[in-house]
C-alpha atoms as a PDB file:
ATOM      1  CA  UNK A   1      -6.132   8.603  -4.956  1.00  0.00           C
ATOM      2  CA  UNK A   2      -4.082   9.332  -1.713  1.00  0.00           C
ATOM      3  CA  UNK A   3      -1.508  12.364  -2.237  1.00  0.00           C
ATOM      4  CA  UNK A   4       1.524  13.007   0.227  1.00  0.00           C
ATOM      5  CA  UNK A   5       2.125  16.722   0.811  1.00  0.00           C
ATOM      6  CA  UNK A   6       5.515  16.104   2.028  1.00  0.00           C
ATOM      7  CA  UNK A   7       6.846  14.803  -1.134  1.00  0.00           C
ATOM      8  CA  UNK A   8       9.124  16.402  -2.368  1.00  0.00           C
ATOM      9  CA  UNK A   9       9.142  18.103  -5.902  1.00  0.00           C
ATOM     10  CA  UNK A  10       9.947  15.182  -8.832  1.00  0.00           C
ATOM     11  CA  UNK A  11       8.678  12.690  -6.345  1.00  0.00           C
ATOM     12  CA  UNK A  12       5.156  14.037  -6.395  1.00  0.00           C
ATOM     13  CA  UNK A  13       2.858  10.631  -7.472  1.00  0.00           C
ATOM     14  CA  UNK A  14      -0.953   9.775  -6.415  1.00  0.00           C
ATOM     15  CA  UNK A  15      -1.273   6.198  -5.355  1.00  0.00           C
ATOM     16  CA  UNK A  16      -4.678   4.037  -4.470  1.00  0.00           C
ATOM     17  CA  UNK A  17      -3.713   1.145  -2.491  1.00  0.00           C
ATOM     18  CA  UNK A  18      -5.887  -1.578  -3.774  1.00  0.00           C
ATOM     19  CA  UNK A  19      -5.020  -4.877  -1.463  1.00  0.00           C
ATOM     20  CA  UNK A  20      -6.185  -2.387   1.214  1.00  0.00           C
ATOM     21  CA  UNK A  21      -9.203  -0.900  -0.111  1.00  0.00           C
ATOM     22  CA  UNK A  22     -10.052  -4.909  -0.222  1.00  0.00           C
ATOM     23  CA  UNK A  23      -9.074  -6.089   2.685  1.00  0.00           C
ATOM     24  CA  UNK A  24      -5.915  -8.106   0.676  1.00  0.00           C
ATOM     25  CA  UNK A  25      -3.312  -9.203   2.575  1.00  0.00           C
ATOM     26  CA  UNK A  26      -1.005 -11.147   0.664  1.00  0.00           C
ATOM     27  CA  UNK A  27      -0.697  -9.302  -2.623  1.00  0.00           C
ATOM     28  CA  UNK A  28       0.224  -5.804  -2.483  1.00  0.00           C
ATOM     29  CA  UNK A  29      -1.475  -4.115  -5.474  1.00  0.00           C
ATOM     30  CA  UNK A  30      -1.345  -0.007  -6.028  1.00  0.00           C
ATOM     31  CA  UNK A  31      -2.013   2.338  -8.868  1.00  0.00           C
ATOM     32  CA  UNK A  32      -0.115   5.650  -9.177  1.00  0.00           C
ATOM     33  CA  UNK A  33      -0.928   8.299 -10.840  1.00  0.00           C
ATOM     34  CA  UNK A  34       2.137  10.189 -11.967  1.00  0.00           C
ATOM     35  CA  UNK A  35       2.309  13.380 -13.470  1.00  0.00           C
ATOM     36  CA  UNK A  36       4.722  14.804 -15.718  1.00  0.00           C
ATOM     37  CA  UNK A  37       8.463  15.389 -14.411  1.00  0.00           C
ATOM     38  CA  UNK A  38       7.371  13.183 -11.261  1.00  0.00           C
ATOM     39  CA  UNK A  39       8.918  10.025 -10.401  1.00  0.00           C
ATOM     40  CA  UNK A  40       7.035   7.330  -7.983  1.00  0.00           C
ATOM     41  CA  UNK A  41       9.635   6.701  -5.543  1.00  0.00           C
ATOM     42  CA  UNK A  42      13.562   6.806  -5.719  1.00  0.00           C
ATOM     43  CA  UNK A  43      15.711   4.084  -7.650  1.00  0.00           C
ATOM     44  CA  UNK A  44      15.929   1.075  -5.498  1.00  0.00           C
ATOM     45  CA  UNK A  45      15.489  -2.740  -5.062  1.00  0.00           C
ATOM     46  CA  UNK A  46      13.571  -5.148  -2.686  1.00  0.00           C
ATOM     47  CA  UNK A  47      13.589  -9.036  -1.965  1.00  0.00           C
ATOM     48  CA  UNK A  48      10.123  -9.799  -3.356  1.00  0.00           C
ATOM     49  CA  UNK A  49       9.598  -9.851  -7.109  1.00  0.00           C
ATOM     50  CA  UNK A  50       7.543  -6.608  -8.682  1.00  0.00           C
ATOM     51  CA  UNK A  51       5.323  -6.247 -11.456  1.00  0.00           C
ATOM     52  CA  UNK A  52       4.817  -2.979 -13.308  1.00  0.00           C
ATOM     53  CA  UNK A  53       2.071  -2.496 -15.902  1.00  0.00           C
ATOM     54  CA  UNK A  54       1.285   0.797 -17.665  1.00  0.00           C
ATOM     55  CA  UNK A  55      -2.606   1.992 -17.757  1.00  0.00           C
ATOM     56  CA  UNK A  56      -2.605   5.056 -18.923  1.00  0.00           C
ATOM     57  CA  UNK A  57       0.414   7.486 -20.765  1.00  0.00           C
ATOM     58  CA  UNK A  58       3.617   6.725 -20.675  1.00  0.00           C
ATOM     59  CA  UNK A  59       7.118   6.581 -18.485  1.00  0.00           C
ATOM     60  CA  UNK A  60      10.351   5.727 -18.302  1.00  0.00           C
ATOM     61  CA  UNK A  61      11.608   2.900 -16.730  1.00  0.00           C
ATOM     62  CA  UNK A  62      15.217   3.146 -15.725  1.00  0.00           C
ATOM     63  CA  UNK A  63      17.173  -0.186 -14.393  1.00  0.00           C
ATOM     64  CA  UNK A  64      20.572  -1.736 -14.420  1.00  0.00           C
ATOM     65  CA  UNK A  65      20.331  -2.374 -18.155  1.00  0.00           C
ATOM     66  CA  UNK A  66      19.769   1.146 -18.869  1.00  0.00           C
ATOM     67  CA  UNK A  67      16.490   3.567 -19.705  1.00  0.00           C
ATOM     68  CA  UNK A  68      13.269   2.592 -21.850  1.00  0.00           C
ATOM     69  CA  UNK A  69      10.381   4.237 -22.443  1.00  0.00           C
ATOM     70  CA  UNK A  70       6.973   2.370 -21.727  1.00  0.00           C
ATOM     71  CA  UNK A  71       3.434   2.988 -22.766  1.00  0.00           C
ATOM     72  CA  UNK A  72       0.012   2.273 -22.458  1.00  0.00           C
ATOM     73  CA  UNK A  73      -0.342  -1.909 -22.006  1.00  0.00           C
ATOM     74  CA  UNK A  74       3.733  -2.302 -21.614  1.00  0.00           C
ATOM     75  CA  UNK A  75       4.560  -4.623 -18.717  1.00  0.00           C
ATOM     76  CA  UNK A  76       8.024  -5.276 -17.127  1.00  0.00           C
ATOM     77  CA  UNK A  77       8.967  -7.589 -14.029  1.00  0.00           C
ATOM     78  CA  UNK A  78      11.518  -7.154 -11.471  1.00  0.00           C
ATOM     79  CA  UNK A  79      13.267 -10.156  -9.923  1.00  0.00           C
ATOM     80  CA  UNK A  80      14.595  -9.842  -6.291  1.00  0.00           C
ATOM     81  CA  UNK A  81      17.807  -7.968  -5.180  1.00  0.00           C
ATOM     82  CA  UNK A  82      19.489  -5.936  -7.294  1.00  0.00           C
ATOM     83  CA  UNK A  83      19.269  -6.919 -10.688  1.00  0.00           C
ATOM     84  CA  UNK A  84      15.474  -6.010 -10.004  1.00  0.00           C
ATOM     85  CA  UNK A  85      16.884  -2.611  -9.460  1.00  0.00           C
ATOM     86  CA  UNK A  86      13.614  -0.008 -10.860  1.00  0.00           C
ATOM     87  CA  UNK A  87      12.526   3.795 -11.180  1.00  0.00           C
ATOM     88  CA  UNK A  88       9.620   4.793 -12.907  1.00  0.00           C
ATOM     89  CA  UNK A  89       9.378   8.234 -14.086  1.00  0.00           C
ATOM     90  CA  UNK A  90       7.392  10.936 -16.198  1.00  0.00           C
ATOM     91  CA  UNK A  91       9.128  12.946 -18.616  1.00  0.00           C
ATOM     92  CA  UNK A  92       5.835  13.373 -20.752  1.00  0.00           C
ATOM     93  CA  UNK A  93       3.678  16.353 -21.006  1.00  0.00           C
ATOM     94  CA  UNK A  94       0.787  14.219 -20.154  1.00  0.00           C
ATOM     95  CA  UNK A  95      -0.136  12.248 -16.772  1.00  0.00           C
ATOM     96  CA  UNK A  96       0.865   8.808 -16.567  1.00  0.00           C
ATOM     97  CA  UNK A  97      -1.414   6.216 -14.481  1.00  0.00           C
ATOM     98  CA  UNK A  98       0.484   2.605 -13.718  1.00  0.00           C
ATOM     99  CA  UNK A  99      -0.010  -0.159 -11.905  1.00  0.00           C
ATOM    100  CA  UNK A 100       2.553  -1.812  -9.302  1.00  0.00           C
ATOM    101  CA  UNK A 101       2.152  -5.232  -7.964  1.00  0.00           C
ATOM    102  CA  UNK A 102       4.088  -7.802  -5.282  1.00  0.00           C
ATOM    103  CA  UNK A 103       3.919 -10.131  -2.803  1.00  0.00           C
ATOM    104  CA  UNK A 104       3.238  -8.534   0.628  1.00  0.00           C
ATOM    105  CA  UNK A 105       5.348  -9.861   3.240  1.00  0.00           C
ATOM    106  CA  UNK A 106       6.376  -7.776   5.987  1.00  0.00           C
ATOM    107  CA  UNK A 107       8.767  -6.814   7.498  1.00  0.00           C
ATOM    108  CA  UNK A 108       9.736  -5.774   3.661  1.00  0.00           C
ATOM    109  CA  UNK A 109      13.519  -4.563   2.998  1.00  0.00           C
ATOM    110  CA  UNK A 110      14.472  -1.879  -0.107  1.00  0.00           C
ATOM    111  CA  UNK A 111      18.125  -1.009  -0.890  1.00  0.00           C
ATOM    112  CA  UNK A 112      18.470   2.513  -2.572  1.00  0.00           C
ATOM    113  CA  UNK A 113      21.812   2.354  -4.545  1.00  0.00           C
ATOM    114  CA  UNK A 114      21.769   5.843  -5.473  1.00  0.00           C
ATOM    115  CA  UNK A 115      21.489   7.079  -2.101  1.00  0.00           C
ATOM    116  CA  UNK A 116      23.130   3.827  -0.170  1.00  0.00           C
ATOM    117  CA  UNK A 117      20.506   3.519   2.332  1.00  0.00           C
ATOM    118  CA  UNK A 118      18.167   0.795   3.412  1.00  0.00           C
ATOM    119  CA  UNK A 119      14.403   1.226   3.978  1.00  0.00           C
ATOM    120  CA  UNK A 120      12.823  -1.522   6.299  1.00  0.00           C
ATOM    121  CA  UNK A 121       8.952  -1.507   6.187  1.00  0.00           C
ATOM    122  CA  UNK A 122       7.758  -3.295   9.650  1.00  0.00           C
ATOM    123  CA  UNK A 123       4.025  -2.833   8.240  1.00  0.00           C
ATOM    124  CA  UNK A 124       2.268  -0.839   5.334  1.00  0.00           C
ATOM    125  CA  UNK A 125       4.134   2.209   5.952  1.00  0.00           C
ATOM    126  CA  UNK A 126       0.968   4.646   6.239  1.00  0.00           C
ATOM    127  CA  UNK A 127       3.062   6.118   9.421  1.00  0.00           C
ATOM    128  CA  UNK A 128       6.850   7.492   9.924  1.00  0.00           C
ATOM    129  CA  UNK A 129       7.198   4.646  12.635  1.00  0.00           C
ATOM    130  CA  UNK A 130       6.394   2.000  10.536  1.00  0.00           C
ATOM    131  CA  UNK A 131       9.535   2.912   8.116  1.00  0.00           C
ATOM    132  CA  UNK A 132      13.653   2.753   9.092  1.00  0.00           C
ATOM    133  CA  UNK A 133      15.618   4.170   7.100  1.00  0.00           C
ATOM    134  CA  UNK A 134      19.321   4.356   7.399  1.00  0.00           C
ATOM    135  CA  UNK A 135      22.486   4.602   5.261  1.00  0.00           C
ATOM    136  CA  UNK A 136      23.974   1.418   4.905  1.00  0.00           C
ATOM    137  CA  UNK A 137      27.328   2.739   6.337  1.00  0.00           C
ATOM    138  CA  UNK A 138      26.008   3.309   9.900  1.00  0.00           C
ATOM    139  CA  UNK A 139      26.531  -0.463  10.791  1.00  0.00           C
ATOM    140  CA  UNK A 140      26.853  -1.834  14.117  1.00  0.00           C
ATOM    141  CA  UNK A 141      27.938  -5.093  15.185  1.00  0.00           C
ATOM    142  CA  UNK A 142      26.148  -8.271  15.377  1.00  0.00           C
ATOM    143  CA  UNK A 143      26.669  -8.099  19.077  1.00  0.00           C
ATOM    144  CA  UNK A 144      26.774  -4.579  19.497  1.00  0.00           C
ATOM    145  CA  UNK A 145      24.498  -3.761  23.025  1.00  0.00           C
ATOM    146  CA  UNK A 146      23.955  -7.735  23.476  1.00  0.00           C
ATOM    147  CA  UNK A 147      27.038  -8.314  25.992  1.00  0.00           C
END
């Protein structure tokens, strides 16, 4: 289980990239290992359909019908764009161990409503330079530096 220091507090998961520990290329499997009052990444959206399937505890899933709370075996799906809108967090006192899935094309796009920025993954996003992000109202124009 691979844990960022630099997360911040309530962001503060474990994950184990499994396509990679395999050598997969075209599913993207991960497990996280949440603890409580920890979320695995920020509300937000992406253009490839997800698959989330509780292993171990419990968490609540929050999307754009609302808040649920889902335990051990519970599986949800998340259809592209924004009605496939997803946060997973623990508001347990115990640790929460799920399962993520996806296709894994890159580049990848996520849209963070919350926050209106845009994440573009050009690979796996081990490194800083492998991520953009940028607010969505820091456009340029089609042509802008072209002519």
């Amino acid at each position: 289980m691979k844990w960022d220091a630099e997360d911040p507090d309530g962001y503060r998961a474990g994950v184990a990239d499994i396509s990679k520990a395999l050598g997969i290329t075209d599913l993207a499997v991960r497990i996280f290992d949440v603890p409580p009052g920890q979320s695995v990444c920020p509300y937000h959206y992406e253009y490839e359909q997800e698959w989330l399937l509780i292993l171990e505890g419990s968490i609540v899933l929050r999307t754009p019908a609302g808040e649920e709370t889902l335990s051990k075996g519970a599986i949800a799906a998340f259809p592209s764009g924004p009605s496939g809108a997803h946060k997973t967090t623990n508001r347990g006192d115990q640790p929460a161990r799920l399962m993520m899935f996806s296709s894994a094309r890159v580049p990848a796009l996520a849209v963070y409503p919350d926050s209106d920025k845009l994440g573009v993954y050009l690979n796996d996003g081990d490194t800083a330079d492998e991520v953009l992000m940028h607010r969505r109202d820091g456009s340029v124009g089609y042509y802008d530096g072209e002519v």
